[in-house]
N, C-alpha and C. Protein backbone atom coordinates (compact mmCIF):
# COMPACT_ATOMS: atom_id res chain seq x y z
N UNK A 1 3.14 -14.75 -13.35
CA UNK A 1 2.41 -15.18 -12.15
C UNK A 1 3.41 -15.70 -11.12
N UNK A 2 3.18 -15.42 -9.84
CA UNK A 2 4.14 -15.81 -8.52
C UNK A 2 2.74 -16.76 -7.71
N UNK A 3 3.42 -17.69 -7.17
CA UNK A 3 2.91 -18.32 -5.95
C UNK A 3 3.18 -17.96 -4.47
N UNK A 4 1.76 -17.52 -3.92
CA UNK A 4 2.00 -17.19 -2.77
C UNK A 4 1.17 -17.63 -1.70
N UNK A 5 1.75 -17.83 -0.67
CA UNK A 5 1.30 -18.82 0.45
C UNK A 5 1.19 -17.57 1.71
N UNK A 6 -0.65 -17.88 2.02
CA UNK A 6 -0.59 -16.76 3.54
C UNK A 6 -0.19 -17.51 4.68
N UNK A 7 -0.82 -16.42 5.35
CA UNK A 7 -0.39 -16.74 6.91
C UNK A 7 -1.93 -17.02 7.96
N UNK A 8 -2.28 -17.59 8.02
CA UNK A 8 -3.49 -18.09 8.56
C UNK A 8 -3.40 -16.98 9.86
N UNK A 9 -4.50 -16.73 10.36
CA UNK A 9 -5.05 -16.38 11.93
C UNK A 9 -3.94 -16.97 12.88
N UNK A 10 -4.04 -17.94 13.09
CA UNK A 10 -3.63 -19.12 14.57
C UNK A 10 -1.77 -19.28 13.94
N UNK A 11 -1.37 -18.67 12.71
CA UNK A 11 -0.18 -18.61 12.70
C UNK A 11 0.56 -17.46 13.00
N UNK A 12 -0.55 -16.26 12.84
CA UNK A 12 0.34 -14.94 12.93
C UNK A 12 0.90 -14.49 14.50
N UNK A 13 1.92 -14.18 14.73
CA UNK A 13 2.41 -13.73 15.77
C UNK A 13 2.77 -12.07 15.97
N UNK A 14 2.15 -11.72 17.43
CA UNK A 14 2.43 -10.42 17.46
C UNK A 14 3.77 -9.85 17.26
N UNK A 15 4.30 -9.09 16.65
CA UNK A 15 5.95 -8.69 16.25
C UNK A 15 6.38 -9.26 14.92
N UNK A 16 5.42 -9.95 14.12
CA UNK A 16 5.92 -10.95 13.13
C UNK A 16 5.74 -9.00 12.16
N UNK A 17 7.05 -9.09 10.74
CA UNK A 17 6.86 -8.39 9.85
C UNK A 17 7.22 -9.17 8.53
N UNK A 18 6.85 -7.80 7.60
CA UNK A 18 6.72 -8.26 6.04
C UNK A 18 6.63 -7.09 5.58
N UNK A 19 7.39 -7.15 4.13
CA UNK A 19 7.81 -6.00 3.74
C UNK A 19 7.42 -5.96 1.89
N UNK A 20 7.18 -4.96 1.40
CA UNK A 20 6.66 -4.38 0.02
C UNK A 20 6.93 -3.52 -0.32
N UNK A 21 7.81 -3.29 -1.61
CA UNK A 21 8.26 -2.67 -2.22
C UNK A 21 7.59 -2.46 -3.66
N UNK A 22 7.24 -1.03 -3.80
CA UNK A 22 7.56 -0.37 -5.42
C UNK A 22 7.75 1.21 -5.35
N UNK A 23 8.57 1.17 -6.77
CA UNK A 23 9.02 2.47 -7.60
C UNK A 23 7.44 3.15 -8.16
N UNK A 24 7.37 4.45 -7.33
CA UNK A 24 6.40 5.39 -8.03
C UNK A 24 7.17 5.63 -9.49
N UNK A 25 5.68 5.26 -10.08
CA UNK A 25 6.76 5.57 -12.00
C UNK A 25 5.41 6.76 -12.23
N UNK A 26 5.29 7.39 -13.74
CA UNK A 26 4.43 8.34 -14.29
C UNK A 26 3.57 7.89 -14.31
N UNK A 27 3.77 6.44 -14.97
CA UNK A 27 2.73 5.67 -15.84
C UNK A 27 1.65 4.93 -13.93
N UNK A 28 2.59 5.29 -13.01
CA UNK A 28 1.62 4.87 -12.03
C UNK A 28 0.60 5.76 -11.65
N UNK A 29 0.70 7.13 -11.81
CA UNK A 29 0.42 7.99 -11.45
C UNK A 29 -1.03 8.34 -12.24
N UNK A 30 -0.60 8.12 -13.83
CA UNK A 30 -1.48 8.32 -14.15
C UNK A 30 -2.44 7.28 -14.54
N UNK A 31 -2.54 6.37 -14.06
CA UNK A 31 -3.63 5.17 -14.35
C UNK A 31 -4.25 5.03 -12.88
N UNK A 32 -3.42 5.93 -11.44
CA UNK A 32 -4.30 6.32 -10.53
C UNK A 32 -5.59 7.14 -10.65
N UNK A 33 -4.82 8.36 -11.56
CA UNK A 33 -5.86 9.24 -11.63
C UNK A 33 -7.07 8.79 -12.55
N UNK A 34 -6.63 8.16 -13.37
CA UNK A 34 -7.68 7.53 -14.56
C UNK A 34 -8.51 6.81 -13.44
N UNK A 35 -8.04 5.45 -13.22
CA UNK A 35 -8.68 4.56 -11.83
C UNK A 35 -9.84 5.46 -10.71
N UNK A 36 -9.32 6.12 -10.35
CA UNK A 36 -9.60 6.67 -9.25
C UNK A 36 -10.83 7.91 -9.67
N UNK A 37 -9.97 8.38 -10.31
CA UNK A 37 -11.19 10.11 -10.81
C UNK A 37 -10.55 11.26 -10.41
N UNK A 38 -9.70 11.30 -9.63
CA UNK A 38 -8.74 12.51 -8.46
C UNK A 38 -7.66 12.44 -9.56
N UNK A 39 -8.57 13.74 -10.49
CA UNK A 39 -7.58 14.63 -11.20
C UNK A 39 -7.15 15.70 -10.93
N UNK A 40 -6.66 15.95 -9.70
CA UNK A 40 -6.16 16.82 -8.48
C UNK A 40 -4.79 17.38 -9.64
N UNK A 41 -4.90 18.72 -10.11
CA UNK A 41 -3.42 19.24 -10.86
C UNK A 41 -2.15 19.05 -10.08
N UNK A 42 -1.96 18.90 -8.96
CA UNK A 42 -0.92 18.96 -8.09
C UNK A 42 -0.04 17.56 -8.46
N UNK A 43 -1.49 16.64 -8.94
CA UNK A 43 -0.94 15.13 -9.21
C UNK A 43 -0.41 15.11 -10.89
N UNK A 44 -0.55 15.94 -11.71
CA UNK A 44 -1.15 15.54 -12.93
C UNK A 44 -0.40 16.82 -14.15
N UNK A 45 -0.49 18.38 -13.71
CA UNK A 45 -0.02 19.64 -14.37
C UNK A 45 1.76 19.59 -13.48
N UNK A 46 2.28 19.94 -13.97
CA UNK A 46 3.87 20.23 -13.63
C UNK A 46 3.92 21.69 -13.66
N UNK A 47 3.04 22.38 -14.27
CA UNK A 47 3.37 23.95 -14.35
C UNK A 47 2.28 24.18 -13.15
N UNK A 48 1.41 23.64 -12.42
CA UNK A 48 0.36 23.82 -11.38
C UNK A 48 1.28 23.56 -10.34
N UNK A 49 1.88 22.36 -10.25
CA UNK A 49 2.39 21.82 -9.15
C UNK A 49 3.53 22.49 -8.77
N UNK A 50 4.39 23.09 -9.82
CA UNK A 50 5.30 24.16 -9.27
C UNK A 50 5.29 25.20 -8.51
N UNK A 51 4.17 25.58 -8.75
CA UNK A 51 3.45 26.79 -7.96
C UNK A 51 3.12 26.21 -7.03
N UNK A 52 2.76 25.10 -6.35
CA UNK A 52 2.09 24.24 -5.23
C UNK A 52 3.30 24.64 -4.20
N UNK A 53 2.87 24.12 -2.56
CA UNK A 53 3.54 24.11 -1.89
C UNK A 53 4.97 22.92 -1.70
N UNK A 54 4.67 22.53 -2.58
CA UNK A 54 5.40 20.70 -3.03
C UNK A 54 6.49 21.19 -4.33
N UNK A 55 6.67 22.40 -4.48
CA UNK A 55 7.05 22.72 -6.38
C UNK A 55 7.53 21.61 -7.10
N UNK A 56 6.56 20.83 -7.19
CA UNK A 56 6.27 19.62 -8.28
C UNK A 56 5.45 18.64 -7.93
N UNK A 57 5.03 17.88 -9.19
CA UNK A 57 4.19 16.62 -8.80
C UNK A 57 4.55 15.68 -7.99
N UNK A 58 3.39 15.28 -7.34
CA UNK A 58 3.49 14.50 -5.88
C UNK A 58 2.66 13.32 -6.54
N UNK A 59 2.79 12.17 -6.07
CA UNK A 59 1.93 11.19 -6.10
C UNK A 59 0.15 11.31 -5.18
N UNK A 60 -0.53 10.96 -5.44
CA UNK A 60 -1.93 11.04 -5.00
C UNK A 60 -1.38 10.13 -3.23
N UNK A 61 -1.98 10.57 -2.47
CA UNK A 61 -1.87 10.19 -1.18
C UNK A 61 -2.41 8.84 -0.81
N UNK A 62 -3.86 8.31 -1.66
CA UNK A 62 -4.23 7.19 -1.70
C UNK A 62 -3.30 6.05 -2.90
N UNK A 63 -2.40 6.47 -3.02
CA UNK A 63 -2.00 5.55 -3.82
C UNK A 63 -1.05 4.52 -2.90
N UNK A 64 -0.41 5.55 -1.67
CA UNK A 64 0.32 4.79 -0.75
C UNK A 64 -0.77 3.99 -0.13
N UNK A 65 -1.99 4.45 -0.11
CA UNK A 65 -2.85 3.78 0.56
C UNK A 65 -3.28 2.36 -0.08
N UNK A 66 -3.23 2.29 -1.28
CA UNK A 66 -3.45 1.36 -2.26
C UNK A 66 -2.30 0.10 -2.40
N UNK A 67 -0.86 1.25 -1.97
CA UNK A 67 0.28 -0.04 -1.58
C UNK A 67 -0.08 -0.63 -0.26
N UNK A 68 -0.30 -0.33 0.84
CA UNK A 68 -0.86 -0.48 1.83
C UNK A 68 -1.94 -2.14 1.63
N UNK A 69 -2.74 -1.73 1.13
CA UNK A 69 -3.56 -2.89 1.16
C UNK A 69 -2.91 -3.73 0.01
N UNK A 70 -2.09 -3.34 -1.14
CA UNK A 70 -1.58 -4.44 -2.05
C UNK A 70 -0.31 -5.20 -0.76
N UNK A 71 -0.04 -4.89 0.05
CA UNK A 71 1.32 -5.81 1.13
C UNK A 71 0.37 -6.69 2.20
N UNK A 72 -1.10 -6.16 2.26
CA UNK A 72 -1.66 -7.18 3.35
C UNK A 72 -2.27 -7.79 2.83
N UNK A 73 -2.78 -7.79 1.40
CA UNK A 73 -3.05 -8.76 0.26
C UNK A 73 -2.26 -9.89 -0.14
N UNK A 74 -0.48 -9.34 -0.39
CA UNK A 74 0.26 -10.07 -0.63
C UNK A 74 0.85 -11.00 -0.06
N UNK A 75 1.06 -10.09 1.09
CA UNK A 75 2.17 -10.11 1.85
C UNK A 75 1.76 -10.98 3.11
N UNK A 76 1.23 -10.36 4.13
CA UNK A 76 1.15 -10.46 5.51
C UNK A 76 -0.19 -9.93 5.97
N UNK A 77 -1.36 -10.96 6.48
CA UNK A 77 -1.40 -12.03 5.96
C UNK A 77 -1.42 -12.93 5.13
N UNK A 78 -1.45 -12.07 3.47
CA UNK A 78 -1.65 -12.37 2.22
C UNK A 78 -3.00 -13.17 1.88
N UNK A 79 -3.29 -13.46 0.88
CA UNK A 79 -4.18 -13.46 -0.02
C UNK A 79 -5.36 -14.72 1.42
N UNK A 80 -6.72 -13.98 1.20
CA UNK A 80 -8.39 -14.44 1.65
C UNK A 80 -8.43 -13.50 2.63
N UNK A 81 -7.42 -12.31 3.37
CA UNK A 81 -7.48 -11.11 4.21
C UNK A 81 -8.75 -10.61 3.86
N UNK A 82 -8.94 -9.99 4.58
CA UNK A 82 -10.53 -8.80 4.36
C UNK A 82 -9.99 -7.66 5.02
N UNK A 83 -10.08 -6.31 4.60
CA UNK A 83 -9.70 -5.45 4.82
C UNK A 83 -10.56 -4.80 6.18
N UNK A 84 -11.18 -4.41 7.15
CA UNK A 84 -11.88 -3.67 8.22
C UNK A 84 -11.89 -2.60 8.55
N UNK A 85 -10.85 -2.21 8.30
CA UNK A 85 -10.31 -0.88 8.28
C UNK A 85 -8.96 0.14 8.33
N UNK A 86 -8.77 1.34 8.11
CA UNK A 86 -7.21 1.49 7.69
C UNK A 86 -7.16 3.10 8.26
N UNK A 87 -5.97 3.82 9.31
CA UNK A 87 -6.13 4.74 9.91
C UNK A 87 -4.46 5.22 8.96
N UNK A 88 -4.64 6.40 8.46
CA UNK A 88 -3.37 6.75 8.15
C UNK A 88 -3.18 8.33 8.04
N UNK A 89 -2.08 8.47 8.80
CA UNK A 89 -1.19 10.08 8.40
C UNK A 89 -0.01 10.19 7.26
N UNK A 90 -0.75 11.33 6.30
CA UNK A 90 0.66 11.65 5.53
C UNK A 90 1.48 12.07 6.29
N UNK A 91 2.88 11.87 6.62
CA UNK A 91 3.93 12.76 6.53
C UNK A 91 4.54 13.84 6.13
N UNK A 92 4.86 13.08 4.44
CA UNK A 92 5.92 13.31 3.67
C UNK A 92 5.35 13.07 2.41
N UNK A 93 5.34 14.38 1.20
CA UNK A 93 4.93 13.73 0.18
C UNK A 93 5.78 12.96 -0.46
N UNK A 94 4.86 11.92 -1.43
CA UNK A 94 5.84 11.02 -2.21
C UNK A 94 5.81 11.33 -3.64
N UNK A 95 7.23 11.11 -4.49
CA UNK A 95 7.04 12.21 -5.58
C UNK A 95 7.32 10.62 -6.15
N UNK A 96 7.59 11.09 -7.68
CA UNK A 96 7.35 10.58 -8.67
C UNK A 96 9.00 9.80 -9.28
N UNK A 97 9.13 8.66 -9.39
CA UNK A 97 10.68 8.14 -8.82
C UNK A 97 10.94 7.77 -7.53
N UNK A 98 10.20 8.02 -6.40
CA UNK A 98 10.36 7.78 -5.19
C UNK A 98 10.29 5.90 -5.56
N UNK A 99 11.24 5.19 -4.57
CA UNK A 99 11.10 3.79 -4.61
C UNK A 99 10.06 3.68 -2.89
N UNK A 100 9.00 3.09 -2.74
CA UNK A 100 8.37 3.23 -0.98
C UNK A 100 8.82 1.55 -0.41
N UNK A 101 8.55 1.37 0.85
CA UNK A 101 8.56 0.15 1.04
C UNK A 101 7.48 -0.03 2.25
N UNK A 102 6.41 -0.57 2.26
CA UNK A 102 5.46 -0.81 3.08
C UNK A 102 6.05 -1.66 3.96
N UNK A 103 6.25 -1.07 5.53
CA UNK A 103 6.76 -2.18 6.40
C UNK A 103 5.10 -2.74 7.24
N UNK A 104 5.21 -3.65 7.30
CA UNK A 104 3.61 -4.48 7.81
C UNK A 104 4.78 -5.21 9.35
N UNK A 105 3.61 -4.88 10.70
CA UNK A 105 3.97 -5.05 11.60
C UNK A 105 2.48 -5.46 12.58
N UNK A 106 2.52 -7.01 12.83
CA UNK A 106 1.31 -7.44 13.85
C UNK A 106 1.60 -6.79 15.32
N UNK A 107 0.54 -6.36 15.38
CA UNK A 107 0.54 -5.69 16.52
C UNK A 107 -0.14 -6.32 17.76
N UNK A 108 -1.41 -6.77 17.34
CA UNK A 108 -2.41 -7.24 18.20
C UNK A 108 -3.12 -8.75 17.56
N UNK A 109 -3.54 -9.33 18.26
CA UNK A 109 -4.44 -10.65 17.93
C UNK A 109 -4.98 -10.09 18.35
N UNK A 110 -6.73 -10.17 17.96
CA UNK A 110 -7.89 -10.00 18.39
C UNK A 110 -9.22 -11.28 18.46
N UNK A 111 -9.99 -10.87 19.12
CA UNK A 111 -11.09 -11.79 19.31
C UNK A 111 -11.62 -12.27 17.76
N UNK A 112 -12.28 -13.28 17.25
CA UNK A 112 -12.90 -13.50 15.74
C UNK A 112 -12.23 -13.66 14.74
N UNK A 113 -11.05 -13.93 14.76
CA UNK A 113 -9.80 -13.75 13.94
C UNK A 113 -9.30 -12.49 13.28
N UNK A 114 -9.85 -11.32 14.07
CA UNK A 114 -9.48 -9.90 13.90
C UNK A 114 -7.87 -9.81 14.12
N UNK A 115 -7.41 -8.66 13.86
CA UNK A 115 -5.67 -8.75 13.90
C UNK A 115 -5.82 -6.74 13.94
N UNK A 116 -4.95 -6.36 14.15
CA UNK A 116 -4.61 -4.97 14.16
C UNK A 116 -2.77 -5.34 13.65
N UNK A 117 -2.73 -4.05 12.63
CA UNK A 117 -1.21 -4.38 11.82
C UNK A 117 -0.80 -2.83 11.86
N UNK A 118 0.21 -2.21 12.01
CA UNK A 118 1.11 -1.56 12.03
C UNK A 118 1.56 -1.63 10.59
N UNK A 119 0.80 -0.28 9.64
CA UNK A 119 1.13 0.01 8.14
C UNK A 119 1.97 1.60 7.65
N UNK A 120 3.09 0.98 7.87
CA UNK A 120 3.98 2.19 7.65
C UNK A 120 4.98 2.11 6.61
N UNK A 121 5.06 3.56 5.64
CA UNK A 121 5.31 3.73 4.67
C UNK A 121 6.54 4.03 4.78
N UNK A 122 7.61 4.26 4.21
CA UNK A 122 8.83 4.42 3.70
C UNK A 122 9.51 4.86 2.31
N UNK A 123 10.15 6.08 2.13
CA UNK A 123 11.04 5.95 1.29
C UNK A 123 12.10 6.14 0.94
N UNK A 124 12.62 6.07 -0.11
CA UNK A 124 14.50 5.37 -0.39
C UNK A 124 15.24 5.96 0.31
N UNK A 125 15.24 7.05 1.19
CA UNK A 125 15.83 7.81 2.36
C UNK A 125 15.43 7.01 3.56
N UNK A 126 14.49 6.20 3.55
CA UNK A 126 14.08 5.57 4.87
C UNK A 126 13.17 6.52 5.92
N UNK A 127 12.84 7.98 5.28
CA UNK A 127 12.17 8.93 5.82
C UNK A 127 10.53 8.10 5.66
N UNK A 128 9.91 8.15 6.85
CA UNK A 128 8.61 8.10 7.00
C UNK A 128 7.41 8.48 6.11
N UNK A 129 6.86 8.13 4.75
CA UNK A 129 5.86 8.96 3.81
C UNK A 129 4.38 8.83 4.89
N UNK A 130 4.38 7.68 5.44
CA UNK A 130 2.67 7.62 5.59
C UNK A 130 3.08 6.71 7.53
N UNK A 131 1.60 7.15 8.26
CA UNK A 131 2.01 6.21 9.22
C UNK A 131 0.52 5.85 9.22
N UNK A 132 0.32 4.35 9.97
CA UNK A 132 -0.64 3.79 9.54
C UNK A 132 -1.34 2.56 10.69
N UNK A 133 -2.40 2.33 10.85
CA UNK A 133 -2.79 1.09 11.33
C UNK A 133 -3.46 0.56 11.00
N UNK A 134 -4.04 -0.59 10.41
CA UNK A 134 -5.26 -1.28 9.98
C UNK A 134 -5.60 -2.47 10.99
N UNK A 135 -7.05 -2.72 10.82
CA UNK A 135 -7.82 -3.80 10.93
C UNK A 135 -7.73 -4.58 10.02
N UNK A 136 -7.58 -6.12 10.02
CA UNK A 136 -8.52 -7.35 9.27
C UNK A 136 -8.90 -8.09 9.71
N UNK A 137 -9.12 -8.63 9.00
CA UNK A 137 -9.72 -10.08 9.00
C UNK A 137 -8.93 -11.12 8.65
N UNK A 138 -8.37 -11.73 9.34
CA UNK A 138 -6.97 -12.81 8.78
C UNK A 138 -7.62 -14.38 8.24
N UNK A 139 -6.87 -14.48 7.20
CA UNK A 139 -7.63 -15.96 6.81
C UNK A 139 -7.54 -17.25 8.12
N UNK A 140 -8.51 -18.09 7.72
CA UNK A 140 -8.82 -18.87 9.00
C UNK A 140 -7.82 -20.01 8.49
N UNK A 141 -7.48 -20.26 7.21
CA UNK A 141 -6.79 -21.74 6.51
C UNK A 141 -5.69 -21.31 5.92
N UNK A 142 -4.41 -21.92 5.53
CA UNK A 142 -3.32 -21.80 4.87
C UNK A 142 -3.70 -21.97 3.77
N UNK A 143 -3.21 -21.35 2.45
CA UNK A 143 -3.23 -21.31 1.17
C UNK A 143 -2.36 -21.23 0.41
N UNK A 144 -2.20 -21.84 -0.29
CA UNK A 144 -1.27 -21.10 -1.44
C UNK A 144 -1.94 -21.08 -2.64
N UNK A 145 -1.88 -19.66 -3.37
CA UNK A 145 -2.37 -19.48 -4.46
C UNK A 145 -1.19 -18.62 -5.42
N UNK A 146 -1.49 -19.01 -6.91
CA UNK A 146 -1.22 -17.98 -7.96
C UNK A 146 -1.97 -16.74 -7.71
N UNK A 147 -0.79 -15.49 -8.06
CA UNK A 147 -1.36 -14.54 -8.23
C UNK A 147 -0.89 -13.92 -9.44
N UNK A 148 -2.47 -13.46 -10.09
CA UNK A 148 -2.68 -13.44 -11.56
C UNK A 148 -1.94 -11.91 -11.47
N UNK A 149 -1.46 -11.61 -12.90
CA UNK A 149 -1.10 -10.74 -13.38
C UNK A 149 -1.98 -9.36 -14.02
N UNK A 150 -2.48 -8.39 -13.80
CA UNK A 150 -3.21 -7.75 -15.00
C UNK A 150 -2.62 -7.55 -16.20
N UNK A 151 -3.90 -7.88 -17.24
CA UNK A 151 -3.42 -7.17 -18.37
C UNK A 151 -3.24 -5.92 -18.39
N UNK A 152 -1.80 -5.70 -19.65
CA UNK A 152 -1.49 -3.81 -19.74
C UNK A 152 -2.17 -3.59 -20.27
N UNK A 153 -1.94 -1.51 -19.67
CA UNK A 153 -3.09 -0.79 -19.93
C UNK A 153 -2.34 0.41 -20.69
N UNK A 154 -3.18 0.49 -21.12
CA UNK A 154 -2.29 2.17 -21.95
C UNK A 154 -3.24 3.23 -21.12
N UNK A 155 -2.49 4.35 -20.51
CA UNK A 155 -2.75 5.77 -20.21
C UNK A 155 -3.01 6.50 -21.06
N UNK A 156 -3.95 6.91 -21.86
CA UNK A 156 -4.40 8.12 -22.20
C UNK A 156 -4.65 9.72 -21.70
């Protein structure tokens, strides 16, 4: 468990960033598809995906999307955020070993403690995977909380 402290509404500043990092592993890949249901072969067969326009497995496209909201969870504003909404273009697929880094960028204050953030993906080349903007809802109070760990899961 890590302790983490957000960033309230009335603290965030437009230009303020924050950054999130992880390594696409197998074992991520496939507890997406389990999670999710998008047993898409492209994500999942290696002899499908070769034949694909990608010739090999790619990570599921919502999974960047899933880092995405794990950095404005964590990160910026971090934890009591509410998500509103999330606009994103693939690029670049992201394969499997790819390390990404979610750069989070305030863009706008809005009326109600709304915020607009600048959610763009990255990987270990620094090449562009995803480009992105979201809506939230920024917490109204400073916090600091533990953030719990899940228990492991085995992939079947």
């Amino acid at each position: 468990m890590s302790q983490v402290t957000n960033t309230p509404y009335e603290a965030l500043e437009v230009g303020q960033k924050a950054e999130y990092k992880k390594s696409v592993e197998e074992r991520d890949i496939q507890l997406f598809a389990a999670m999710s249901g998008d047993h898409n072969p492209v994500h999942l067969d290696a002899e499908f995906a070769a034949k694909s326009m990608f010739r090999e497995r790619i990570a599921h496209g919502m999974f960047s999307g899933a880092l995405i909201s794990a950095a404005v969870a964590c990160t910026l504003p971090g934890p009591g955020t509410i998500y509103l909404g999330q606009q994103m273009s693939f690029q670049k697929p992201v394969k499997i070993g790819d390390t990404l880094t979610v750069r989070l960028e305030i863009l706008e204050k809005l009326p109600k403690f709304k915020v607009r953030i600048a959610t763009n993906v990255y990987n270990q080349n620094d090449e562009l995977v995803v480009q992105g903007e979201a809506e939230i809802l920024a917490p109204r109070k400073q916090q600091t909380v533990e953030l719990v760990s899940p228990p492991n899961f085995v992939a079947s």
